[in-house]
Protein backbone atom coordinates (compact mmCIF):
# COMPACT_ATOMS: atom_id res chain seq x y z
CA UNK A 1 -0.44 -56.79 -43.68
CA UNK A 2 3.15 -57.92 -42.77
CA UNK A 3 6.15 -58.74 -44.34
CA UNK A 4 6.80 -62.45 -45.21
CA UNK A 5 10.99 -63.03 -45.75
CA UNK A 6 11.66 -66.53 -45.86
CA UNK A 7 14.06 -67.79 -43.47
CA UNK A 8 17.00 -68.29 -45.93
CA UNK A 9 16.41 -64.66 -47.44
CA UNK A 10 19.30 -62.29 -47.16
CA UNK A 11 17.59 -58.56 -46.37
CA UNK A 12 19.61 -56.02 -45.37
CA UNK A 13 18.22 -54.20 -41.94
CA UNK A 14 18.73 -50.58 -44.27
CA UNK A 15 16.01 -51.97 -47.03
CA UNK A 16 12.51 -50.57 -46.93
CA UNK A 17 9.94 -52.96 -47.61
CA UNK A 18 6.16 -52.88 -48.36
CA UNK A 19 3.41 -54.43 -46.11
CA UNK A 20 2.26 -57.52 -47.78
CA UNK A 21 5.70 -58.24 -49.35
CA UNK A 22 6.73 -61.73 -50.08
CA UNK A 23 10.63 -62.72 -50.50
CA UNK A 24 11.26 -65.71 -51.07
CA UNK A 25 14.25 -68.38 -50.56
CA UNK A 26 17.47 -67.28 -50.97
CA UNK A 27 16.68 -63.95 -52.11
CA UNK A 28 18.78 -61.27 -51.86
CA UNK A 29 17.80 -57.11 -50.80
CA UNK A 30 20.46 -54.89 -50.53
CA UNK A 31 21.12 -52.25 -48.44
CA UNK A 32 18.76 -49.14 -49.14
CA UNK A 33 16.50 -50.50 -51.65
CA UNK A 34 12.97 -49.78 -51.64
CA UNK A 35 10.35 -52.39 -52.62
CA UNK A 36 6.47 -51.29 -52.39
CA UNK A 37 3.42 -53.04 -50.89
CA UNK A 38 2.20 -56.29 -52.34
CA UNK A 39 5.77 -56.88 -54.41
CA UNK A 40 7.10 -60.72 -54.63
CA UNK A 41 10.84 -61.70 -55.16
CA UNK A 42 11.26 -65.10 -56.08
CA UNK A 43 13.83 -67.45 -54.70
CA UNK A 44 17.02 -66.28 -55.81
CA UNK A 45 16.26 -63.35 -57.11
CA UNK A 46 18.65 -59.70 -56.20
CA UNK A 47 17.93 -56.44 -55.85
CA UNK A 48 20.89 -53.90 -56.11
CA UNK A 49 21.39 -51.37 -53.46
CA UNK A 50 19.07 -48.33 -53.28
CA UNK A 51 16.57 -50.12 -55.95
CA UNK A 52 13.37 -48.45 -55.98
CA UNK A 53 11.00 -51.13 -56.59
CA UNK A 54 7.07 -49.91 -56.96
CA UNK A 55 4.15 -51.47 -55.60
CA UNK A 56 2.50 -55.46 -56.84
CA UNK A 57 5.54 -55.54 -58.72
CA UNK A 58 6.91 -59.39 -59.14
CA UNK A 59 10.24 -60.36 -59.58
CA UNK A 60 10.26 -63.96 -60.41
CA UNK A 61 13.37 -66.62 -59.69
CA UNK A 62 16.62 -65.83 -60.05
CA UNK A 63 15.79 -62.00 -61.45
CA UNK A 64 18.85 -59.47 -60.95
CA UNK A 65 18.39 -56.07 -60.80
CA UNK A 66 21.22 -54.01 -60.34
CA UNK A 67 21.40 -50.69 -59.03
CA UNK A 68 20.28 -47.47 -59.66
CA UNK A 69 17.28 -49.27 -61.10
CA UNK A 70 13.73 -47.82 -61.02
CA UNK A 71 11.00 -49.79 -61.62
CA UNK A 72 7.02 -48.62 -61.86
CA UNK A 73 3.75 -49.96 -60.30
CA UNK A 74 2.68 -53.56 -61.22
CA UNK A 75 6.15 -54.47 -63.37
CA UNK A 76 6.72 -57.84 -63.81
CA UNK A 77 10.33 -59.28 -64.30
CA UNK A 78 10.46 -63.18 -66.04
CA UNK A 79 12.64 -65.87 -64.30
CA UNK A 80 16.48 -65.37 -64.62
CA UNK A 81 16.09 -61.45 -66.59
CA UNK A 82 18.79 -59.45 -66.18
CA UNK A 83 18.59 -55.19 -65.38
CA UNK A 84 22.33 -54.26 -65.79
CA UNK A 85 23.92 -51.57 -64.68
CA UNK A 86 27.88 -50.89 -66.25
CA UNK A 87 28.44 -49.31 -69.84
CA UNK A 88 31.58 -50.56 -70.07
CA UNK A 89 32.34 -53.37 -67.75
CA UNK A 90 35.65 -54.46 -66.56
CA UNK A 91 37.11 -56.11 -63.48
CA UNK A 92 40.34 -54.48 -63.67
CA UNK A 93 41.11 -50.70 -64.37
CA UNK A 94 43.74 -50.51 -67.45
CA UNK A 95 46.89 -50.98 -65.75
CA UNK A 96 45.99 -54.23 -63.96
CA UNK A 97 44.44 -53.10 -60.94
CA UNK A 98 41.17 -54.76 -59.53
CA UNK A 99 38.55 -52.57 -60.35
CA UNK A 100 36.20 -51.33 -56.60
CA UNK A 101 32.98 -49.13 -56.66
CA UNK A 102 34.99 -45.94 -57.05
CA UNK A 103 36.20 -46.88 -60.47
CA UNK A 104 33.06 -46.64 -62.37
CA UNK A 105 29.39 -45.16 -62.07
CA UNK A 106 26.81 -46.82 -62.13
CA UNK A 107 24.02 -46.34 -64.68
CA UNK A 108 20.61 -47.64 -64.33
CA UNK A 109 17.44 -49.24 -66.22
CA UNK A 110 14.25 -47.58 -65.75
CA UNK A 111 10.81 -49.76 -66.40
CA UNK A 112 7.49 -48.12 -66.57
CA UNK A 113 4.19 -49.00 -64.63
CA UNK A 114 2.80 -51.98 -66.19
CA UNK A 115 5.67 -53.31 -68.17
CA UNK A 116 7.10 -56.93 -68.50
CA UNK A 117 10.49 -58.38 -69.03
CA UNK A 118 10.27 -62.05 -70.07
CA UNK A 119 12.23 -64.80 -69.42
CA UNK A 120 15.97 -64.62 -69.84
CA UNK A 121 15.64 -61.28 -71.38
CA UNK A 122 18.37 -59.06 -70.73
CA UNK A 123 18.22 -54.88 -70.53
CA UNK A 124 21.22 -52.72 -70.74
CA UNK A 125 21.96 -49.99 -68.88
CA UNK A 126 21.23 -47.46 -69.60
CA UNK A 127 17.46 -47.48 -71.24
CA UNK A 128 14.07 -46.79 -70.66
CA UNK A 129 11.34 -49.50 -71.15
CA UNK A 130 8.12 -47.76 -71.17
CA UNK A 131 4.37 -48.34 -69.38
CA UNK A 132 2.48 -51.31 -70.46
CA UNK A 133 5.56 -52.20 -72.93
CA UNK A 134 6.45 -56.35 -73.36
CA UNK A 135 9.82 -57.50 -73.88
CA UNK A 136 9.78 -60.75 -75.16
CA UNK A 137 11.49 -64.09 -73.40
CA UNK A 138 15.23 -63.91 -74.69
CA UNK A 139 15.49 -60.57 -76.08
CA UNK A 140 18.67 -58.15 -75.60
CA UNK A 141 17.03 -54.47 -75.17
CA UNK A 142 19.97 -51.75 -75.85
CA UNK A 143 17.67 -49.06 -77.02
CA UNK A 144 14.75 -47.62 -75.03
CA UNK A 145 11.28 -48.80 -75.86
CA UNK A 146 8.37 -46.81 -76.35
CA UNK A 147 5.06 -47.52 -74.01
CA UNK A 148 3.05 -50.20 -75.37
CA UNK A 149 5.53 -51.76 -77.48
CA UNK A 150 6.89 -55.59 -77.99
CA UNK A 151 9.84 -55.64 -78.92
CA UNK A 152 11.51 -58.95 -79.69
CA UNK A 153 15.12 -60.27 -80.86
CA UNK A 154 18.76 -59.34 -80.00
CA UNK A 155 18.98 -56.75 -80.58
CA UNK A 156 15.45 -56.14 -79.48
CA UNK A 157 13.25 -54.42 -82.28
CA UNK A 158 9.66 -53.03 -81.89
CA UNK A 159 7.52 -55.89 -84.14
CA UNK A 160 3.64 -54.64 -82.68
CA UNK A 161 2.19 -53.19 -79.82
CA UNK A 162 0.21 -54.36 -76.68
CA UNK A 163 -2.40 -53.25 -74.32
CA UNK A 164 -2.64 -53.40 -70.94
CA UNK A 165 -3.78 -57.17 -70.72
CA UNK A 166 -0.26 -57.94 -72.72
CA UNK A 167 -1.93 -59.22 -75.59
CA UNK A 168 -0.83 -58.11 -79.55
CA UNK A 169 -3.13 -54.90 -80.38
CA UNK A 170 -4.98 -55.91 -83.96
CA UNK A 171 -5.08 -53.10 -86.44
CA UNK A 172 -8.08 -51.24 -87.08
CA UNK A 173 -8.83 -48.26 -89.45
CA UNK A 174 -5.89 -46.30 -90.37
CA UNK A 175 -3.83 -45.54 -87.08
CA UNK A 176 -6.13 -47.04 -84.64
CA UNK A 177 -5.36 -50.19 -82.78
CA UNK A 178 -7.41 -52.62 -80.75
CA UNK A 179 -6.77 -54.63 -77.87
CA UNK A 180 -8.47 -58.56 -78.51
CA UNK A 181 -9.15 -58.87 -75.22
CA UNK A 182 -10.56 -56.13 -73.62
CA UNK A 183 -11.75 -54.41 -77.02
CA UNK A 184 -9.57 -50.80 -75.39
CA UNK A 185 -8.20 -48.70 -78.25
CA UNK A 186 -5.22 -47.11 -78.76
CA UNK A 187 -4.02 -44.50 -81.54
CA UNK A 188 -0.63 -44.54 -83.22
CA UNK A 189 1.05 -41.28 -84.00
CA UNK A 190 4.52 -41.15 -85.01
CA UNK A 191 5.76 -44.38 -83.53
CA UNK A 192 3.97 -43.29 -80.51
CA UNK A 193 0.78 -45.31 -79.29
CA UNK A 194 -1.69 -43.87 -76.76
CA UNK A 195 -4.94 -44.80 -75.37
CA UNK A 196 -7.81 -43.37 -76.58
């Protein structure tokens, strides 16, 4: 399987990409990133230097993820989502001076296998999203979210939980939840869900 860049993609020749990789228009890979096999970056979309990027992960349009991000297996970022990457950003230092790349550090957001960032949704630096978690279209995430949660709002809150097809889990007995779709079922301990 090749590589398929489209002709006004910006990749930098330092960028490690996967065999069956798609990047689309006007996308942008910086220098030292790493995207797996089977990944596909929308038009528009950036990935920040030295990005690790797993495998069938998709980044749709206009995504930005800025570095040191790390993102798992099969993520999926939503059209114009933001991964930042400053705690406290500036462009100048305090007495004036234009702020360059030795000024600050960089801190990144980490996404689990399986996880989804809708739409618009924006994730601050530094937090954790975990596996199979769904961030909902819109939503400002400044805390770090436990595996199979949805979290919704700004700032984003935990409201349910979801299985691996992304669909609300439905209560069962006591701490057991079910997934609708695929009838899996998950146990909740302690604001912790697992599969069973």
């Amino acid at each position: 399987m090749t590589v398929n860049v489209a002709p006004t993609a910006d990749v930098d020749e330092r960028a490690s990409i996967g065999a069956g990789t798609r990047i689309w228009h006007l996308a942008q890979i910086r220098e030292n990133a790493t995207l797996g096999t089977d990944c596909n970056v929308g038009r528009g979309a950036y990935v920040g230097p030295g990005v690790v990027i797993g495998d069938n992960v998709k980044l749709q349009n206009h995504a930005l993820v800025y570095e040191p991000a790390r993102l798992g297996d099969g993520v999926f970022i939503g059209p114009a989502a933001v991964l930042t990457n400053d705690e406290y950003p500036r462009a100048v230092t305090p007495d004036g001076r234009l702020k360059t790349g030795d000024d600050w550090t960089a801190v990144g957001v980490t996404i689990g296998a399986g996880a989804a960032i809708g739409a618009r949704a924006v994730c601050v630096a530094p937090v954790t999203v975990g596996r199979w978690a769904l961030v909902a279209a819109g939503a400002v995430v400044t805390k770090d979210v436990p595996d199979f949660a949805l979290v919704v709002g700004v700032p984003a809150r935990r409201v349910g939980w979801v299985g691996r097809a992304g669909r609300p889990l439905v209560a069962k007995d006591g701490n057991l939840w079910v997934c609708p779709e695929t009838s899996a079922e998950y146990v909740e301990e302690d604001g912790i869900l697992t599969e069973r």
